[in-house]
N, C-alpha and C. Protein backbone atom coordinates (compact mmCIF):
# COMPACT_ATOMS: atom_id res chain seq x y z
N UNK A 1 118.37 -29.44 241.10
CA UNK A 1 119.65 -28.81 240.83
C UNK A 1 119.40 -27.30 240.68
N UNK A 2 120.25 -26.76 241.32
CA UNK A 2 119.90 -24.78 241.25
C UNK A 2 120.60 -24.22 239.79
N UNK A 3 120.18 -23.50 239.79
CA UNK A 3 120.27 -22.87 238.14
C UNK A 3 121.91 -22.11 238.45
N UNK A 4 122.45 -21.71 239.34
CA UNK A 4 123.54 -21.64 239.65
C UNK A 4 124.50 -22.49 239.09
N UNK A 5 124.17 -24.06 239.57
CA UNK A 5 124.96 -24.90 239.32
C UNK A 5 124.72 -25.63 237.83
N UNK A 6 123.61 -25.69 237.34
CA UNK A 6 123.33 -25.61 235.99
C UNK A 6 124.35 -24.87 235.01
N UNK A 7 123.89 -23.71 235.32
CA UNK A 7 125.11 -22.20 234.62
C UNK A 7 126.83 -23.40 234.58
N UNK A 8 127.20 -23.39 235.81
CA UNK A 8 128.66 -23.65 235.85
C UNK A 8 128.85 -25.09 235.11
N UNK A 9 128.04 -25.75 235.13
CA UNK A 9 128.03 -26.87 234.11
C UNK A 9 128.20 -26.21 232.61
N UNK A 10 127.05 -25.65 232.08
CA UNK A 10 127.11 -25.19 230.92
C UNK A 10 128.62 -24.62 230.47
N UNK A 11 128.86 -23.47 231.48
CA UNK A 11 129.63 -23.09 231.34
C UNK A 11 131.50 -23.47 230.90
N UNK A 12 131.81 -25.06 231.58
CA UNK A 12 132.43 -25.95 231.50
C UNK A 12 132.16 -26.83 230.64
N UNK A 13 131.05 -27.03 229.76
CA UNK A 13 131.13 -27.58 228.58
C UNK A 13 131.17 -26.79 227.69
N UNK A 14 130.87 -25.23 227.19
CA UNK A 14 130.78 -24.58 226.38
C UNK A 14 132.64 -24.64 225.81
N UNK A 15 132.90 -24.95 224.49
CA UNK A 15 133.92 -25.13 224.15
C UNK A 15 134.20 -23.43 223.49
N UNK A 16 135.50 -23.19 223.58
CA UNK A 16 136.12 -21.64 223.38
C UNK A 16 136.44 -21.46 222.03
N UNK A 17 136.34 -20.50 221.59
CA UNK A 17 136.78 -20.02 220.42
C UNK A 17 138.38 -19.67 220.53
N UNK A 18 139.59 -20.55 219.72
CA UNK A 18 140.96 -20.16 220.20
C UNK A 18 141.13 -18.64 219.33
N UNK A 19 142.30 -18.07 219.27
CA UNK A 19 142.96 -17.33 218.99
C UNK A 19 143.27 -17.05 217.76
N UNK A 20 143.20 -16.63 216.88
CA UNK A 20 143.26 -16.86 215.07
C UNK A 20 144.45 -17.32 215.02
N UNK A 21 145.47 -16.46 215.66
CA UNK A 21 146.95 -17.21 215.85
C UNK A 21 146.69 -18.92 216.11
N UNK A 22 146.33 -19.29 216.98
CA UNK A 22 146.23 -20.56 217.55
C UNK A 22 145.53 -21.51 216.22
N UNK A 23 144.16 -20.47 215.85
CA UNK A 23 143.39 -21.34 214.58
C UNK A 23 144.20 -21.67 213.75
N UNK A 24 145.06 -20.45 212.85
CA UNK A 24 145.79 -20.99 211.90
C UNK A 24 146.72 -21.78 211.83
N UNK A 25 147.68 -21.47 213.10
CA UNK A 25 148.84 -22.96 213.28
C UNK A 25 148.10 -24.46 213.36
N UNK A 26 147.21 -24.39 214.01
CA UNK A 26 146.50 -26.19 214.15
C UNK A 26 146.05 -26.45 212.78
N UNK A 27 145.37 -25.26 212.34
CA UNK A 27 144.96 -25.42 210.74
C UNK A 27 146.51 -25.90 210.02
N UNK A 28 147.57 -24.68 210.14
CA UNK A 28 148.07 -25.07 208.66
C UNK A 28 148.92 -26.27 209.15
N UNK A 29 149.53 -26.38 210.37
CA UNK A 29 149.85 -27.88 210.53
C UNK A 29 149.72 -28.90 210.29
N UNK A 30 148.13 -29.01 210.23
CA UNK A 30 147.27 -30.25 209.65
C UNK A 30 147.41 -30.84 208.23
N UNK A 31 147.56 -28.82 208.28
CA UNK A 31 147.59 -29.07 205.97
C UNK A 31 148.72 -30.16 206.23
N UNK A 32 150.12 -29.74 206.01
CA UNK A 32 151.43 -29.84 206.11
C UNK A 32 151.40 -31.30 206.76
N UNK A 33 150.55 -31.95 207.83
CA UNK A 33 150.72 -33.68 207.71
C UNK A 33 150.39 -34.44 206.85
N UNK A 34 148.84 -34.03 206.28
CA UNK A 34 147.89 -34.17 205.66
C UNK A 34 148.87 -34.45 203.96
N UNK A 35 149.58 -33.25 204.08
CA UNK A 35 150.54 -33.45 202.16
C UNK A 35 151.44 -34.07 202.93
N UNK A 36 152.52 -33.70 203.72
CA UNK A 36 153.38 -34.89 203.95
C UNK A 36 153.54 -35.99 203.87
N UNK A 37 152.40 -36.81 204.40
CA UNK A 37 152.33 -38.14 204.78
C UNK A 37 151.69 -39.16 204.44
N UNK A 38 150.77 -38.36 203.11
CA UNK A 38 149.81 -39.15 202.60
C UNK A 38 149.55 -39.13 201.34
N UNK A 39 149.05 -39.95 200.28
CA UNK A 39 149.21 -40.16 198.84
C UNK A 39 147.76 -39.40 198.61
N UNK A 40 147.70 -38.57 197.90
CA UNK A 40 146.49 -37.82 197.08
C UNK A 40 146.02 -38.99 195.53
N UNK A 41 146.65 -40.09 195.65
CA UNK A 41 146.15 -40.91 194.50
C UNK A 41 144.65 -41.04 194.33
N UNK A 42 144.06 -41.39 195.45
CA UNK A 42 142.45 -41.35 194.79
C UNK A 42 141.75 -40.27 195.40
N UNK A 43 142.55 -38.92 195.90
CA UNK A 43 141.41 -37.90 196.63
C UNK A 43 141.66 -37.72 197.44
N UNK A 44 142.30 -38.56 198.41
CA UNK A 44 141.65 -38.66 199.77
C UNK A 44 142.38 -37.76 200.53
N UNK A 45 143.67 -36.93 200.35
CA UNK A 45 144.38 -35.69 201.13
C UNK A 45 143.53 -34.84 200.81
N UNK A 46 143.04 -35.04 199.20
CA UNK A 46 142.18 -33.36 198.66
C UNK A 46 140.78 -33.51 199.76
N UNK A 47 140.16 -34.43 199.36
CA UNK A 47 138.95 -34.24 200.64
C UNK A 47 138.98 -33.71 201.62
N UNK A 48 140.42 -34.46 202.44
CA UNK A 48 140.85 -33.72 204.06
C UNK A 48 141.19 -32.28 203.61
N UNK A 49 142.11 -31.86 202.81
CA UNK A 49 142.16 -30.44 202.81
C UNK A 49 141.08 -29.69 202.30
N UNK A 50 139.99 -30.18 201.37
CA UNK A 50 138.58 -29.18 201.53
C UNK A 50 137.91 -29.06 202.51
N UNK A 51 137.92 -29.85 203.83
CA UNK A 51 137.06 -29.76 205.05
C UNK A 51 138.12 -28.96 205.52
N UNK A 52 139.80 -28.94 205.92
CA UNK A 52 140.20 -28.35 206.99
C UNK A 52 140.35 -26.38 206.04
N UNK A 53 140.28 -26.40 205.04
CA UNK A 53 139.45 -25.10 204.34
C UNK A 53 138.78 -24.67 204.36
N UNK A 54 137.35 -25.40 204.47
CA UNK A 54 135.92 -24.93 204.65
C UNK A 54 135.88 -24.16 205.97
N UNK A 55 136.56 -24.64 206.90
CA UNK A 55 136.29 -24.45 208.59
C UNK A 55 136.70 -23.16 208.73
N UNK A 56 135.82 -22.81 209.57
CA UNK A 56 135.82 -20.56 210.16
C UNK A 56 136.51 -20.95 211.58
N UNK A 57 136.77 -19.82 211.66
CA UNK A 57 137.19 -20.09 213.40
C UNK A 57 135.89 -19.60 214.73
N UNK A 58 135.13 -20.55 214.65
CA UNK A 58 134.04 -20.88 215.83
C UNK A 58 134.54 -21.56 216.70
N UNK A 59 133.82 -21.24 217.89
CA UNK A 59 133.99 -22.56 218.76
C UNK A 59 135.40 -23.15 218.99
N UNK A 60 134.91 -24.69 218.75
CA UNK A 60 136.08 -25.72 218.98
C UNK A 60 136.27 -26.33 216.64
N UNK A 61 135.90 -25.11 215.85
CA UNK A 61 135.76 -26.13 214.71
C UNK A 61 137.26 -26.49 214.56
N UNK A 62 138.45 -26.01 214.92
CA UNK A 62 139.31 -25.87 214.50
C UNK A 62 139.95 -27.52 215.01
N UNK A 63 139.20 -27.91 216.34
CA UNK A 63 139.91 -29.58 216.67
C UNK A 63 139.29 -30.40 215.71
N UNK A 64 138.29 -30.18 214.87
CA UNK A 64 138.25 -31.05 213.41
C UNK A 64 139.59 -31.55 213.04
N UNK A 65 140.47 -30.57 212.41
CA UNK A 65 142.09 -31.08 212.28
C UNK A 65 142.94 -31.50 212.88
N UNK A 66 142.51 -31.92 214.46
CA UNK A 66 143.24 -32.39 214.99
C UNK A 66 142.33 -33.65 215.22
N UNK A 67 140.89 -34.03 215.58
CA UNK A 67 140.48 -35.32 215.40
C UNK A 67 140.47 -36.01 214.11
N UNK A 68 140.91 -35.18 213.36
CA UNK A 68 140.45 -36.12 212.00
C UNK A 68 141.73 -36.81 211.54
N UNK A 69 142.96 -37.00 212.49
CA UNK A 69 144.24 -38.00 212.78
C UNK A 69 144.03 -39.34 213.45
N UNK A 70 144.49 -40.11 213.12
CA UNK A 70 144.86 -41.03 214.28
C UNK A 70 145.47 -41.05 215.53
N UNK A 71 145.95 -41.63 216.51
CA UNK A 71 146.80 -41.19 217.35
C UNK A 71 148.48 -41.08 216.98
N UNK A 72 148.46 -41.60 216.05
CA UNK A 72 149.90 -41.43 215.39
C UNK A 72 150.48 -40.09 215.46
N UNK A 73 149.26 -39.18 214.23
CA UNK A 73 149.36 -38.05 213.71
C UNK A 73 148.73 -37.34 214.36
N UNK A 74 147.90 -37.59 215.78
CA UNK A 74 148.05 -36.57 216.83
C UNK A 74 149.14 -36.58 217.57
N UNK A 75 149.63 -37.45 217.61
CA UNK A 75 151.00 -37.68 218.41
C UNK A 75 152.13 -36.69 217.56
N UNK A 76 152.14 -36.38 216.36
CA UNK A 76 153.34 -35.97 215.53
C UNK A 76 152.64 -34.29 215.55
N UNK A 77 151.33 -33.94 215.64
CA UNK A 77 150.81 -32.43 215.45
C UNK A 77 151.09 -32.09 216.82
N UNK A 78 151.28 -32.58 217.96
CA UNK A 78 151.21 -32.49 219.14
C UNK A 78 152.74 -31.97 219.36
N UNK A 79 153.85 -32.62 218.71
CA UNK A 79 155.31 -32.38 218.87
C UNK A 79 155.60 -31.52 217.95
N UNK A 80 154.74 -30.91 216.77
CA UNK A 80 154.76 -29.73 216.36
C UNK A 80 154.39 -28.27 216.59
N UNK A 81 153.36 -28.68 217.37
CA UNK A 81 152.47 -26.66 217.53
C UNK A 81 153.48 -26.81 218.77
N UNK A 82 153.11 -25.28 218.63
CA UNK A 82 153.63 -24.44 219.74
C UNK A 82 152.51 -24.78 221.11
N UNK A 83 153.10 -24.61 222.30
CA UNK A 83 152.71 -24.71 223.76
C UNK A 83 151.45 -24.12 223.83
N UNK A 84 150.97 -23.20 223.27
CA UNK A 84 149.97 -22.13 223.13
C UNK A 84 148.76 -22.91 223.02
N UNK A 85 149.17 -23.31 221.54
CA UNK A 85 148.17 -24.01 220.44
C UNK A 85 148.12 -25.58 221.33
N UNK A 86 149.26 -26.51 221.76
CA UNK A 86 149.19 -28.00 222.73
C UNK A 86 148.20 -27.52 224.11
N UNK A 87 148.27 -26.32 224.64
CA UNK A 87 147.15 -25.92 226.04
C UNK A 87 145.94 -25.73 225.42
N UNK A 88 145.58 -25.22 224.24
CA UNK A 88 143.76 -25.61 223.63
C UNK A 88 143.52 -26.57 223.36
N UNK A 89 144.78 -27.39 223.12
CA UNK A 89 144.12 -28.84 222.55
C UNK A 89 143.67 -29.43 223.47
N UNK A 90 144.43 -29.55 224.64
CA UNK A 90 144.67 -29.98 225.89
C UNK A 90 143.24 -30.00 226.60
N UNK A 91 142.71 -28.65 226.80
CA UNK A 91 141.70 -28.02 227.37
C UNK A 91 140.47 -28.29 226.75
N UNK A 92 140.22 -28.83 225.22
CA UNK A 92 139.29 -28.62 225.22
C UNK A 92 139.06 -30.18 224.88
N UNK A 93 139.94 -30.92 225.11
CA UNK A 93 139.94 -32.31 224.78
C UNK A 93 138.94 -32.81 225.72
C-alpha cells in the first residue's frame, strides 16, 4: 500500500474537532435530556452530568453526549440541535 493512500485513510478516520458553538449545544442539550428525563434518586443523572462536564472540546470528545443515550434519546437530541450540530453528528458517526 503507498503511503499516499495510507495518508488518505488516516486522514478519513482522524475525527474533527467541532466548533465551540457546535460543542456547547450537543453539550448543553445532553445536560437538558439528561435532567429532563431522568430521576437523580441514586446518582445516576449526577454521574452523567460529571462526565458530560469533565469533557474539553478535542477531537470527537463531545459525541460522548451523544453516545452515552440510547436510541430513544438520540432520536429526541437529534430533533433538537440545530442542522449544524445534526451534520457533525452525522459525519463523524
Amino acid at each position: 500500500m503507498s503511503v499516499n493512500i495510507i495518508l488518505v485513510i488516516i486522514n478519513i478516520m482522524e475525527h474533527k474537532t467541532p466548533s465551540l458553538k457546535i460543542f456547547n449545544e450537543i453539550k448543553n442539550t445532553a445536560i437538558n435530556i439528561w435532567k429532563d428525563n431522568y430521576s437523580d434518586e441514586f446518582g445516576y443523572v449526577t454521574e452523567k452530568l460529571d462526565i458530560i462536564n469533565s469533557l474539553s472540546n478535542y477531537k470527537d470528545n463531545v459525541m460522548i453526549c451523544y453516545r452515552m443515550f440510547d436510541s430513544t434519546n438520540q432520536y429526541k437530541m437529534r430533533n433538537i440541535i440545530s442542522q449544524e450540530a445534526l451534520e457533525y453528528i452525522k459525519n463523524d458517526n
